[in-house]
ModelCIF file with pLDDT and N, C-alpha, C, O atoms, coordinates in Angstrom:
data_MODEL
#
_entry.id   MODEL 
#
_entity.id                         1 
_entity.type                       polymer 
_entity.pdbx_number_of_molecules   1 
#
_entity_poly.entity_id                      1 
_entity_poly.type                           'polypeptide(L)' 
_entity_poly.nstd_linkage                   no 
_entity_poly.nstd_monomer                   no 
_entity_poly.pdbx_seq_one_letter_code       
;(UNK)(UNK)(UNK)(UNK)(UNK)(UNK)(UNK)(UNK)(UNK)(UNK)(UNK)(UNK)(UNK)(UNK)(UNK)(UNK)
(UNK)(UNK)(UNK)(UNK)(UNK)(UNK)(UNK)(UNK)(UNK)(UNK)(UNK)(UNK)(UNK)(UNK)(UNK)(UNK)
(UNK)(UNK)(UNK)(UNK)(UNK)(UNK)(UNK)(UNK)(UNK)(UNK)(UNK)(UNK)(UNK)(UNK)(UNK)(UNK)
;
_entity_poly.pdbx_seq_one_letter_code_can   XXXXXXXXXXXXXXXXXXXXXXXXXXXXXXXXXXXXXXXXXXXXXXXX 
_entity_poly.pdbx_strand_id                 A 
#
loop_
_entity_poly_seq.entity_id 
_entity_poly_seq.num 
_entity_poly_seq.mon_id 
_entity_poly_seq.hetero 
1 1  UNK n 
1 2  UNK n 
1 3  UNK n 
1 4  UNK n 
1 5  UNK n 
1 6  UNK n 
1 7  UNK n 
1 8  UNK n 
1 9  UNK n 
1 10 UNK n 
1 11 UNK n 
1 12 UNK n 
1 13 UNK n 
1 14 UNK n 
1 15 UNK n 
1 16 UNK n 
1 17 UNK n 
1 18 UNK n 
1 19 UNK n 
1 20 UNK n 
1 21 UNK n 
1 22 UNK n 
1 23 UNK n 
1 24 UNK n 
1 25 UNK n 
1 26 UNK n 
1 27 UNK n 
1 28 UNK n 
1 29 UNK n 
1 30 UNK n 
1 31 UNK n 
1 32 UNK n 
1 33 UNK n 
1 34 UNK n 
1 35 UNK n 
1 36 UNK n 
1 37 UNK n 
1 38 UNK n 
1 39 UNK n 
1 40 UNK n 
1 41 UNK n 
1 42 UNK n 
1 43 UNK n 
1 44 UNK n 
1 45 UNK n 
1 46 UNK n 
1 47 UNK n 
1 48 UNK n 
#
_struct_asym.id          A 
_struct_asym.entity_id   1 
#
loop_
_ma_qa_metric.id 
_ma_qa_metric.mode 
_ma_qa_metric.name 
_ma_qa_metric.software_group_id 
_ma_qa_metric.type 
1 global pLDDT . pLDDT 
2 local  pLDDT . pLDDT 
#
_ma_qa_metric_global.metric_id      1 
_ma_qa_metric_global.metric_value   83.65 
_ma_qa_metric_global.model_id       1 
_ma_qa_metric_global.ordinal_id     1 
#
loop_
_ma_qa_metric_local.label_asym_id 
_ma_qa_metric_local.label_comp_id 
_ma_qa_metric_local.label_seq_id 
_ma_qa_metric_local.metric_id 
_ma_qa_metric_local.metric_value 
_ma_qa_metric_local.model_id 
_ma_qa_metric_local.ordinal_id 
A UNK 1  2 87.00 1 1  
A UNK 2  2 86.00 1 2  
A UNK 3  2 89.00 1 3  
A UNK 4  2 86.00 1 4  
A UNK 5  2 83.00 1 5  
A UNK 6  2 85.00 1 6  
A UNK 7  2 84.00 1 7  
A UNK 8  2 78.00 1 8  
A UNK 9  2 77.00 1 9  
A UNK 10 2 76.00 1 10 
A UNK 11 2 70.00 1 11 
A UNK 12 2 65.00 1 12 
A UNK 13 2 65.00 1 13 
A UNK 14 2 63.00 1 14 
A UNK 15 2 55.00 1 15 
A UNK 16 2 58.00 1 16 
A UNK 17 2 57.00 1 17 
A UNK 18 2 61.00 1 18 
A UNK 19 2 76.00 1 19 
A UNK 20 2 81.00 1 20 
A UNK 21 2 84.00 1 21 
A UNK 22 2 88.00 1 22 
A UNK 23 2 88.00 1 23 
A UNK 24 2 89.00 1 24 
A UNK 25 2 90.00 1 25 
A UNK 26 2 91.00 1 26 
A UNK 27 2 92.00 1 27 
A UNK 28 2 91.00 1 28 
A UNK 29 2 90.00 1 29 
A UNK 30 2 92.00 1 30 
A UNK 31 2 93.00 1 31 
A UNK 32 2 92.00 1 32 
A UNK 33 2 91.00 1 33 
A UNK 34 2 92.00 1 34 
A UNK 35 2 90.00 1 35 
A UNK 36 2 92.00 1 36 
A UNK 37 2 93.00 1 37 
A UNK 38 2 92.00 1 38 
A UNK 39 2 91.00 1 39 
A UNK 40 2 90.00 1 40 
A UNK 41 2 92.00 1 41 
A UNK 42 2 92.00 1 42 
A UNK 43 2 91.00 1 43 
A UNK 44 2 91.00 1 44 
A UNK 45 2 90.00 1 45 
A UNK 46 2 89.00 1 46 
A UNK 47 2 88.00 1 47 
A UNK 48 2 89.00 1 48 
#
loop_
_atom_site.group_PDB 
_atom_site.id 
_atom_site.type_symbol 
_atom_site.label_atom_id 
_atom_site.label_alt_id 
_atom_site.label_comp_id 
_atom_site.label_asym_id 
_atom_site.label_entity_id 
_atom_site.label_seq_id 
_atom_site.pdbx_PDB_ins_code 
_atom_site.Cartn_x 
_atom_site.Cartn_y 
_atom_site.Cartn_z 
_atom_site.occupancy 
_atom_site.B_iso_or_equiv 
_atom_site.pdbx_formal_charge 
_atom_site.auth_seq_id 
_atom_site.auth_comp_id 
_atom_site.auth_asym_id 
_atom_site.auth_atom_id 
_atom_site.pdbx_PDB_model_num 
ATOM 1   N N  . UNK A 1 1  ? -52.945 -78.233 200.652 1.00 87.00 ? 1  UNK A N  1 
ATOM 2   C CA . UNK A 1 1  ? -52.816 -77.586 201.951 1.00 87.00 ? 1  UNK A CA 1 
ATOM 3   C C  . UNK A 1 1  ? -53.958 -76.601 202.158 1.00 87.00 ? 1  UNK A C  1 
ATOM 4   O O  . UNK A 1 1  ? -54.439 -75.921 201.252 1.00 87.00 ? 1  UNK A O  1 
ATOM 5   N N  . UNK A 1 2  ? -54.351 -76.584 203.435 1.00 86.00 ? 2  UNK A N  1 
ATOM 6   C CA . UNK A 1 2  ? -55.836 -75.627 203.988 1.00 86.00 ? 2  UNK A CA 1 
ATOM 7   C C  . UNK A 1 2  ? -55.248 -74.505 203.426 1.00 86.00 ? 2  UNK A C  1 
ATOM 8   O O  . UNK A 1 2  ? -55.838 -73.947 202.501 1.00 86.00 ? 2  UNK A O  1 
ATOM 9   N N  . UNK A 1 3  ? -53.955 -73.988 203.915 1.00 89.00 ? 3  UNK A N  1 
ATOM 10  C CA . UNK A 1 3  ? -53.732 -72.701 204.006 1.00 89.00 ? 3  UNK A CA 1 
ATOM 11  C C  . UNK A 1 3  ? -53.590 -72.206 202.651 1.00 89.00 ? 3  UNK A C  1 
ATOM 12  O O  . UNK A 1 3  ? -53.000 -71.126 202.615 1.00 89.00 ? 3  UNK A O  1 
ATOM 13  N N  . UNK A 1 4  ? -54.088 -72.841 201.091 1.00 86.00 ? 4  UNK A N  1 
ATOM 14  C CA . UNK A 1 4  ? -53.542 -72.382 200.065 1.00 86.00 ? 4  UNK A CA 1 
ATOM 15  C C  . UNK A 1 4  ? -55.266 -72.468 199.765 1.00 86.00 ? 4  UNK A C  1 
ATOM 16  O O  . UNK A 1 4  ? -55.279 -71.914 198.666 1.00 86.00 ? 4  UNK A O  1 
ATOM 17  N N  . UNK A 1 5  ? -56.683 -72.806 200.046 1.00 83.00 ? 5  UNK A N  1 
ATOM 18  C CA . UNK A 1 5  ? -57.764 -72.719 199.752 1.00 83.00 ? 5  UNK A CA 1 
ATOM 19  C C  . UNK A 1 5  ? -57.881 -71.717 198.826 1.00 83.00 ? 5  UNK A C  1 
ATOM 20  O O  . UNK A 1 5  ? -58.295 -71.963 197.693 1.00 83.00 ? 5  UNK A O  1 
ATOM 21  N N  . UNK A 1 6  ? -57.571 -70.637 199.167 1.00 85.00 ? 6  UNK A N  1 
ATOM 22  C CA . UNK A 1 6  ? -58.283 -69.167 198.536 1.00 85.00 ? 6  UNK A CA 1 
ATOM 23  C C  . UNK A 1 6  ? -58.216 -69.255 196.528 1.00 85.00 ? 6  UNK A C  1 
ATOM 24  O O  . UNK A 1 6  ? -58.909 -69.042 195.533 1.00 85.00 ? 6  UNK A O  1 
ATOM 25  N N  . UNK A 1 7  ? -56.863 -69.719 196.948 1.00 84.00 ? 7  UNK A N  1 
ATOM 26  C CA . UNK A 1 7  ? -56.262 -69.612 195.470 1.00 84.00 ? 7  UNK A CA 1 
ATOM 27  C C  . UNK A 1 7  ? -56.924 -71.130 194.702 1.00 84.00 ? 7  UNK A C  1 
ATOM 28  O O  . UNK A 1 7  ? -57.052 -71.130 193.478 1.00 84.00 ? 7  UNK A O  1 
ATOM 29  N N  . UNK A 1 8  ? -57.212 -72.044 195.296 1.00 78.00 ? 8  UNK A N  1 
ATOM 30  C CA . UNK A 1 8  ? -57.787 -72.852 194.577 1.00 78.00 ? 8  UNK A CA 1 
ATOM 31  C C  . UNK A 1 8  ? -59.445 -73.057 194.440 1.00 78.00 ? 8  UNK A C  1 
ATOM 32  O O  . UNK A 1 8  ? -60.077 -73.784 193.674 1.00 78.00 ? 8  UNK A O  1 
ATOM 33  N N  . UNK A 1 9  ? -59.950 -72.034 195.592 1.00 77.00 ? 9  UNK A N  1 
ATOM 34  C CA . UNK A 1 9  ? -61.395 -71.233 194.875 1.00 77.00 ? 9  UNK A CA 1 
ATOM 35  C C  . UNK A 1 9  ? -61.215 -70.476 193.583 1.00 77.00 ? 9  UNK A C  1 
ATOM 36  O O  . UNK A 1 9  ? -61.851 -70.924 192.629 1.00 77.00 ? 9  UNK A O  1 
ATOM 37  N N  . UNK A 1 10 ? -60.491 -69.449 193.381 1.00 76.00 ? 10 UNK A N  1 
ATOM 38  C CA . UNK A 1 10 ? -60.309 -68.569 192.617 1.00 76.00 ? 10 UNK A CA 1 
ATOM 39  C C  . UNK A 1 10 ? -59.864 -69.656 191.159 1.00 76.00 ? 10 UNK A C  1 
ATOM 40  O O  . UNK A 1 10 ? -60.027 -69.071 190.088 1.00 76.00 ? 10 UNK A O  1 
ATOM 41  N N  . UNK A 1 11 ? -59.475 -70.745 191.070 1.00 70.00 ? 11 UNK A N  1 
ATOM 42  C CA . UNK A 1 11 ? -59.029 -71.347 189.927 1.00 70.00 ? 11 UNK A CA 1 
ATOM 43  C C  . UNK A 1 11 ? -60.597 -71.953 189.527 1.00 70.00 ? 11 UNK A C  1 
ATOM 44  O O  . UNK A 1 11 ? -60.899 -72.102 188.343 1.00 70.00 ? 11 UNK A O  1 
ATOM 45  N N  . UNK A 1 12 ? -61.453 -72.249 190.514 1.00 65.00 ? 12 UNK A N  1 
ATOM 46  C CA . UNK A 1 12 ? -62.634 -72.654 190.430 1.00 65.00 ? 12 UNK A CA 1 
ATOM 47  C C  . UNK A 1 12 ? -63.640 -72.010 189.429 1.00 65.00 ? 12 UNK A C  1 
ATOM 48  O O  . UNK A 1 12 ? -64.081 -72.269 188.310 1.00 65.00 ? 12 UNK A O  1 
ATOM 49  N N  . UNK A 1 13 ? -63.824 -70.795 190.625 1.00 65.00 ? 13 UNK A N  1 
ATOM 50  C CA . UNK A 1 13 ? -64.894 -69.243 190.110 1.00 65.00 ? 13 UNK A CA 1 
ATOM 51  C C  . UNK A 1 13 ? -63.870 -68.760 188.935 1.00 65.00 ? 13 UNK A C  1 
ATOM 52  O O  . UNK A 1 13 ? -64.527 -67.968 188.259 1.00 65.00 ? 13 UNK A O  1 
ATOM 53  N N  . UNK A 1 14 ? -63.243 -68.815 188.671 1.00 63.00 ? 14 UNK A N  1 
ATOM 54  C CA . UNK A 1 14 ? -62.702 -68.321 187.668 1.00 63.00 ? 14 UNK A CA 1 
ATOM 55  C C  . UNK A 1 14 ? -63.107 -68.822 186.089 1.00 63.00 ? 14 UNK A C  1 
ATOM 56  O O  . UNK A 1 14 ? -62.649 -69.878 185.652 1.00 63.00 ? 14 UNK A O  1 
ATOM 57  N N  . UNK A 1 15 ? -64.210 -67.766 185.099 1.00 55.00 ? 15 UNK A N  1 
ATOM 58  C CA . UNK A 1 15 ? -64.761 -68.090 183.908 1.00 55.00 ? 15 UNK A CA 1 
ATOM 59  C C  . UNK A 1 15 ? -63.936 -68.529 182.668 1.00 55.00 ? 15 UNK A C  1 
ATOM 60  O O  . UNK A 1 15 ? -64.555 -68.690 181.616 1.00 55.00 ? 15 UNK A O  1 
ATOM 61  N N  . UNK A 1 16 ? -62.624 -68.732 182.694 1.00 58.00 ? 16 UNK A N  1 
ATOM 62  C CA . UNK A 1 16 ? -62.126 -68.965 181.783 1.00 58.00 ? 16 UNK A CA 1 
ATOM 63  C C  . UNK A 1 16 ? -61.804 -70.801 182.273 1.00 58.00 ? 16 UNK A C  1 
ATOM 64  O O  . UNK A 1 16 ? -61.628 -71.570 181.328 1.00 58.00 ? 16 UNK A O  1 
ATOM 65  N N  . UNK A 1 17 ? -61.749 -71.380 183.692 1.00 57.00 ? 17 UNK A N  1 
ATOM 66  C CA . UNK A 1 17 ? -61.628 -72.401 183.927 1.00 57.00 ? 17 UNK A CA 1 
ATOM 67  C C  . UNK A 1 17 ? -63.309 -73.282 183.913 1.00 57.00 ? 17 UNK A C  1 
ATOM 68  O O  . UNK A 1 17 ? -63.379 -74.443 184.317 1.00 57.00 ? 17 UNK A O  1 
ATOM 69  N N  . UNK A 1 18 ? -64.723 -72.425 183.327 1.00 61.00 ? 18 UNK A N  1 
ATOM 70  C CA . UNK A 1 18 ? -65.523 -73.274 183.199 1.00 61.00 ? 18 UNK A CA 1 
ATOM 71  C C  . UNK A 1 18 ? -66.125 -74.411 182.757 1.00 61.00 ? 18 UNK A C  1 
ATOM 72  O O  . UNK A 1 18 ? -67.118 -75.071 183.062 1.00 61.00 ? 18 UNK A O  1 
ATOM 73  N N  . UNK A 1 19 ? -64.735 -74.485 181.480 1.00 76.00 ? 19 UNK A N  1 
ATOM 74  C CA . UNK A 1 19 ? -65.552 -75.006 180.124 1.00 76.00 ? 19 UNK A CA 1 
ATOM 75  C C  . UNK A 1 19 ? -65.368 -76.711 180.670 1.00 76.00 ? 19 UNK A C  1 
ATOM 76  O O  . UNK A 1 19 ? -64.391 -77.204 181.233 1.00 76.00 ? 19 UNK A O  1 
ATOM 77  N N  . UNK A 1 20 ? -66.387 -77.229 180.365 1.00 81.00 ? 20 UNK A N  1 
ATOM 78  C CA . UNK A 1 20 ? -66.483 -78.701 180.555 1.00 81.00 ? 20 UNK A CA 1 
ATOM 79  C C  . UNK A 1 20 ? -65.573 -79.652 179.586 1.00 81.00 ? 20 UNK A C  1 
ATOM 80  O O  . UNK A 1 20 ? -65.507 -79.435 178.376 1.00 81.00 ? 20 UNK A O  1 
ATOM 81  N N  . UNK A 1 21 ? -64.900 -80.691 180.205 1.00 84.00 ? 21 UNK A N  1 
ATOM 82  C CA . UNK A 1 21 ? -64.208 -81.623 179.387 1.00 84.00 ? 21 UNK A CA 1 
ATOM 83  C C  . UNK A 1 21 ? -65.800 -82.954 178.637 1.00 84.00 ? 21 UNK A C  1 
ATOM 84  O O  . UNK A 1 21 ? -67.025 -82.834 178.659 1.00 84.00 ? 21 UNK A O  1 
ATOM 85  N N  . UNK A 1 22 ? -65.295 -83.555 178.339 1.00 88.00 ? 22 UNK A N  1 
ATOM 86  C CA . UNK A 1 22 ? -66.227 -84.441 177.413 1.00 88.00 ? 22 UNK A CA 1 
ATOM 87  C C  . UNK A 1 22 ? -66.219 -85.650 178.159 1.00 88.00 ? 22 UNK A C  1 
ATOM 88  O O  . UNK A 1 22 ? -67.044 -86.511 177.857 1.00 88.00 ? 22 UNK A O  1 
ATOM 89  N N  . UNK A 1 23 ? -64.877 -85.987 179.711 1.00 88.00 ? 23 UNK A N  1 
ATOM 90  C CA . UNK A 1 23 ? -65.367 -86.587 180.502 1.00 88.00 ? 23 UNK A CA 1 
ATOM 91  C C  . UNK A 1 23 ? -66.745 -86.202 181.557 1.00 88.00 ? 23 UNK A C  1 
ATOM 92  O O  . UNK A 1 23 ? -67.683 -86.948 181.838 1.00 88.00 ? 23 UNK A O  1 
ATOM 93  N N  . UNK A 1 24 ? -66.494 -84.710 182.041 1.00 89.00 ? 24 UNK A N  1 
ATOM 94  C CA . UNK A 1 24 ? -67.306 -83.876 182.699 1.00 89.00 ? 24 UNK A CA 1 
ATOM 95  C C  . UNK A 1 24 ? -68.813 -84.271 181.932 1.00 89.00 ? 24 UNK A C  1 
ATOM 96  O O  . UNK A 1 24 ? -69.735 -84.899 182.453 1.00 89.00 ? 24 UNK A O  1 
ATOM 97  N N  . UNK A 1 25 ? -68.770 -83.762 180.680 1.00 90.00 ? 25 UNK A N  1 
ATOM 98  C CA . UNK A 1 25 ? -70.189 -83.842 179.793 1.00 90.00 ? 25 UNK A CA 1 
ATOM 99  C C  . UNK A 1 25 ? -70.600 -85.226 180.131 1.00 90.00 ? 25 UNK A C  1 
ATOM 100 O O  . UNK A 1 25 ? -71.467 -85.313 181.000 1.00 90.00 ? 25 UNK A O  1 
ATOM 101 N N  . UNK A 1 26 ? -70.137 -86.351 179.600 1.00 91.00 ? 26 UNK A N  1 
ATOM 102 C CA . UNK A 1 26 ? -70.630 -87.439 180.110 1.00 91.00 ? 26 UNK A CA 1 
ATOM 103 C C  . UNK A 1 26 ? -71.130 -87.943 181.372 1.00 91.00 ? 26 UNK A C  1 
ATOM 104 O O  . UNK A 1 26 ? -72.252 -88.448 181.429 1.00 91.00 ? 26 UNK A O  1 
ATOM 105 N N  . UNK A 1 27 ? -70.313 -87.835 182.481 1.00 92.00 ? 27 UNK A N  1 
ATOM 106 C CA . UNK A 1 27 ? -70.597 -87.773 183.891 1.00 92.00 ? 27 UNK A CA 1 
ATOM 107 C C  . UNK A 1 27 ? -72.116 -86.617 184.200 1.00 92.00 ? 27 UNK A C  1 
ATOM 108 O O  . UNK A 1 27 ? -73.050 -86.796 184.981 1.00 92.00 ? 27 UNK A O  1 
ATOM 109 N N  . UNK A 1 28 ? -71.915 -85.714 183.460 1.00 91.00 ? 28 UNK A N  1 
ATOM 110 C CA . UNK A 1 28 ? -73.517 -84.752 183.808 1.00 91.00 ? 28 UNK A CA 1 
ATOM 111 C C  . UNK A 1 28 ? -74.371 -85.663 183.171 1.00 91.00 ? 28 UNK A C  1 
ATOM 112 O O  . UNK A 1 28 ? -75.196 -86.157 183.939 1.00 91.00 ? 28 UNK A O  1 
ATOM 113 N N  . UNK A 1 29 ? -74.431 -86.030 182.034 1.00 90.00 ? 29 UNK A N  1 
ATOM 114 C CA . UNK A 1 29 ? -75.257 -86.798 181.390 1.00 90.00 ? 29 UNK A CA 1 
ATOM 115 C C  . UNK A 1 29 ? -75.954 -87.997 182.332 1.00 90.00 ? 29 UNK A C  1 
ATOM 116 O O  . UNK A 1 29 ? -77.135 -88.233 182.589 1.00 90.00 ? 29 UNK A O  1 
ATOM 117 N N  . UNK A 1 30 ? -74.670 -88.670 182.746 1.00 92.00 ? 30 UNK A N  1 
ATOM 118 C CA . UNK A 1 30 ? -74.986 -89.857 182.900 1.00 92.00 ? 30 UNK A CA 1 
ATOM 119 C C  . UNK A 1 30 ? -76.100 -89.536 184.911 1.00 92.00 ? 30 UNK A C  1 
ATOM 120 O O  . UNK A 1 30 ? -77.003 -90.244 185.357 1.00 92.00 ? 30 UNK A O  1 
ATOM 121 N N  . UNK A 1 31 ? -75.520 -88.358 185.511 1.00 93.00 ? 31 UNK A N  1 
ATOM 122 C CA . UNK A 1 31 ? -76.404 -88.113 186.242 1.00 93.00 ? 31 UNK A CA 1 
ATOM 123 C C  . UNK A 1 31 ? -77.998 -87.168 186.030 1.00 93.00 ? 31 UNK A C  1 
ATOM 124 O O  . UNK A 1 31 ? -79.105 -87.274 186.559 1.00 93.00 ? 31 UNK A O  1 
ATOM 125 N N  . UNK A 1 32 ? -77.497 -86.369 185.126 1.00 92.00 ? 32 UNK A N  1 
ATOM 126 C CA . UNK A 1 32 ? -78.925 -85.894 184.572 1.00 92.00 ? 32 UNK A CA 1 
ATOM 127 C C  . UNK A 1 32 ? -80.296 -87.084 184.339 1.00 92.00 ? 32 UNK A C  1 
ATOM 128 O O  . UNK A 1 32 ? -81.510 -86.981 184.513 1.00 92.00 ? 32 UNK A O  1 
ATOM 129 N N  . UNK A 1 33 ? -79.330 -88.312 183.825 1.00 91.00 ? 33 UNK A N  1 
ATOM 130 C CA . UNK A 1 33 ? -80.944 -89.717 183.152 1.00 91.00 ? 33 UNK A CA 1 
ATOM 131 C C  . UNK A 1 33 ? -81.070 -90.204 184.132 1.00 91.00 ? 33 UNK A C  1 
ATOM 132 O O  . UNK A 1 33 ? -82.187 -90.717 184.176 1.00 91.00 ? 33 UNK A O  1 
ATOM 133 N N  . UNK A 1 34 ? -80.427 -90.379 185.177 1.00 92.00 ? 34 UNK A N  1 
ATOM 134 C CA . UNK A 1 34 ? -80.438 -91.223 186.230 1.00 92.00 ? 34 UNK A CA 1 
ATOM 135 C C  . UNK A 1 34 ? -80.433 -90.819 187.574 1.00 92.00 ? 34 UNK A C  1 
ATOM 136 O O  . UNK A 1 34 ? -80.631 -91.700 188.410 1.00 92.00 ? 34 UNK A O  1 
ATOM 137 N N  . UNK A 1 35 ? -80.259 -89.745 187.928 1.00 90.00 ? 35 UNK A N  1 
ATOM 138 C CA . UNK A 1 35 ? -80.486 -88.799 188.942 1.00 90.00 ? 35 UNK A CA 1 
ATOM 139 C C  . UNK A 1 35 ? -81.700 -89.719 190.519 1.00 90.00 ? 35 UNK A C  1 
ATOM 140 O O  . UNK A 1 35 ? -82.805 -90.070 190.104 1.00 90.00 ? 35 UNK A O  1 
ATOM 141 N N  . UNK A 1 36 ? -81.563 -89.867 191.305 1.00 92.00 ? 36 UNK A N  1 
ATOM 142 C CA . UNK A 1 36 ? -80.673 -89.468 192.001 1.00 92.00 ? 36 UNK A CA 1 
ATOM 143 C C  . UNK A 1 36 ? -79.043 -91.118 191.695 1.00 92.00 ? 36 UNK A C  1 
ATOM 144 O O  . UNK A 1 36 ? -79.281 -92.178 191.115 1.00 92.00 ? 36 UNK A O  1 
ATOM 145 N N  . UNK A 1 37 ? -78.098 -90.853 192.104 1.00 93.00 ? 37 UNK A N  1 
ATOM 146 C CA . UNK A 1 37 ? -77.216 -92.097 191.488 1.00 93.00 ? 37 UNK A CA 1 
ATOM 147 C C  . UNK A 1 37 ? -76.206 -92.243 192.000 1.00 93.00 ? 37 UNK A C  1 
ATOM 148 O O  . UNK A 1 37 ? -75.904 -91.056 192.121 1.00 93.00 ? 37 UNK A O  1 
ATOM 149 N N  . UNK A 1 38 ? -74.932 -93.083 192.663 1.00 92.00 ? 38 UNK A N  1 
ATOM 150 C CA . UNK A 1 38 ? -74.439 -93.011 193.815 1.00 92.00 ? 38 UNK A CA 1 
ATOM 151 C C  . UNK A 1 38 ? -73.102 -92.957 192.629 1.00 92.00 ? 38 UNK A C  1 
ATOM 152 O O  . UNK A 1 38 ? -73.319 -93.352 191.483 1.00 92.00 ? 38 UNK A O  1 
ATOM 153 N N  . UNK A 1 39 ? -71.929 -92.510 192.973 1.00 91.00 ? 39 UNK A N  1 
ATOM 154 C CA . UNK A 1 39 ? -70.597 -92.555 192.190 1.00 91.00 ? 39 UNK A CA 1 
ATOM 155 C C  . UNK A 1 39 ? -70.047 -93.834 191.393 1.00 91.00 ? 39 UNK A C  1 
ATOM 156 O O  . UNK A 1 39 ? -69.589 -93.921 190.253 1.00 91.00 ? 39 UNK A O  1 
ATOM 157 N N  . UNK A 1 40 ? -70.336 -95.185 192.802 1.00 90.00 ? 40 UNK A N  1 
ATOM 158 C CA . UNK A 1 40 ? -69.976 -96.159 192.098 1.00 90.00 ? 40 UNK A CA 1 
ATOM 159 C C  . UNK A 1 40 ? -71.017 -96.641 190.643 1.00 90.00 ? 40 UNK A C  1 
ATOM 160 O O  . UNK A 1 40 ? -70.487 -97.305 189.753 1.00 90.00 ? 40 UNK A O  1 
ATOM 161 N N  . UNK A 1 41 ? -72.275 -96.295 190.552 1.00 92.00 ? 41 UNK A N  1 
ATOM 162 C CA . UNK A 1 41 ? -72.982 -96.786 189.857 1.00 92.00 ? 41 UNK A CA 1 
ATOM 163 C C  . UNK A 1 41 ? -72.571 -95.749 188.470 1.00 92.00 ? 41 UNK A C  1 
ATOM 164 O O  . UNK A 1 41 ? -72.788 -96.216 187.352 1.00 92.00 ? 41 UNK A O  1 
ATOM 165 N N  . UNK A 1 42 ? -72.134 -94.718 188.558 1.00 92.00 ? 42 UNK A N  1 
ATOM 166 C CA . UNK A 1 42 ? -71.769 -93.763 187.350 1.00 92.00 ? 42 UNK A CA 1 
ATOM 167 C C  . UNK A 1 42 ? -70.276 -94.403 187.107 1.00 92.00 ? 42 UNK A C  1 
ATOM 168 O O  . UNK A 1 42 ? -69.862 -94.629 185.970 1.00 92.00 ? 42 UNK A O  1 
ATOM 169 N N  . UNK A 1 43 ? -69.731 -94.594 187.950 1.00 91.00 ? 43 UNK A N  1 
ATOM 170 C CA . UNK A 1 43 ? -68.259 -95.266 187.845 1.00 91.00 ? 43 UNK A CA 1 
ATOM 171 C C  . UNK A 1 43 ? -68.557 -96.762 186.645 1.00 91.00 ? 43 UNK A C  1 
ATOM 172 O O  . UNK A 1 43 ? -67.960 -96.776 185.569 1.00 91.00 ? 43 UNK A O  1 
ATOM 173 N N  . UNK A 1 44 ? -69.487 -97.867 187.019 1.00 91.00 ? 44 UNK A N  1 
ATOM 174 C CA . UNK A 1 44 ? -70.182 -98.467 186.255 1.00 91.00 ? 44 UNK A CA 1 
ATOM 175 C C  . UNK A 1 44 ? -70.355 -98.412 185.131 1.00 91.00 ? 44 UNK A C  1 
ATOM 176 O O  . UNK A 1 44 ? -69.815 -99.137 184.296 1.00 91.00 ? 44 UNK A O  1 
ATOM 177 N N  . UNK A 1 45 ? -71.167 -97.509 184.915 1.00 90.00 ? 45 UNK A N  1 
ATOM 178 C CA . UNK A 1 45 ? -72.131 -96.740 183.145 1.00 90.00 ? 45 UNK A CA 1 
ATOM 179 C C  . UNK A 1 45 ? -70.745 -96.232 182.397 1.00 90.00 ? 45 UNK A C  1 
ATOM 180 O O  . UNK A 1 45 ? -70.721 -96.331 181.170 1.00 90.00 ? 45 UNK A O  1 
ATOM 181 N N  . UNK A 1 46 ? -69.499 -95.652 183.134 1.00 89.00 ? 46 UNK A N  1 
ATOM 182 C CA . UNK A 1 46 ? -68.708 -94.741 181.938 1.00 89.00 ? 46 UNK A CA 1 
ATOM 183 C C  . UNK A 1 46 ? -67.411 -95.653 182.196 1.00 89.00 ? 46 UNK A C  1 
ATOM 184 O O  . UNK A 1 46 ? -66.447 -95.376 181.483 1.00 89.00 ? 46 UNK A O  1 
ATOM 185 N N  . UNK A 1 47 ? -67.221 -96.906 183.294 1.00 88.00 ? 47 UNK A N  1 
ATOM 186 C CA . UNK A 1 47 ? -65.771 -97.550 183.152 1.00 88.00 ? 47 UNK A CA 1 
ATOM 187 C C  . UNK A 1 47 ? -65.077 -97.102 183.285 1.00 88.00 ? 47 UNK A C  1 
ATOM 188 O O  . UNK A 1 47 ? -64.125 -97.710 182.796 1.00 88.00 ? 47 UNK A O  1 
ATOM 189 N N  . UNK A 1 48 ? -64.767 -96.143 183.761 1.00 89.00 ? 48 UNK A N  1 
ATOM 190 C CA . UNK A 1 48 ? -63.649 -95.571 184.842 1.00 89.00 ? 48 UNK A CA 1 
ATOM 191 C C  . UNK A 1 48 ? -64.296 -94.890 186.050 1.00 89.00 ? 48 UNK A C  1 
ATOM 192 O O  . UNK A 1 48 ? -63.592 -94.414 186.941 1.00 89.00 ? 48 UNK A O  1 
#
């Protein structure tokens, strides 16, 4: 819901919610080598 935004910025900016999962790591990876790269083609490279 729009009206609940604030609080799901704040879960965002919030430093204890930064840490990357090892799906996340991969997905950076896989756009870092290949940059620029459209979703389906990363969808592709990692199979899901």
């Amino acid at each position: 819901k729009k009206e609940h935004k604030e609080y799901y910025q704040k879960l965002i900016e919030n430093p204890e919610n930064n840490t990357l999962s090892q799906a996340a790591l991969e997905t950076l990876a896989i756009i870092a080598y290949n940059q620029p790269i459209t979703r389906v083609e990363i969808d592709e490279m990692r199979g899901v």
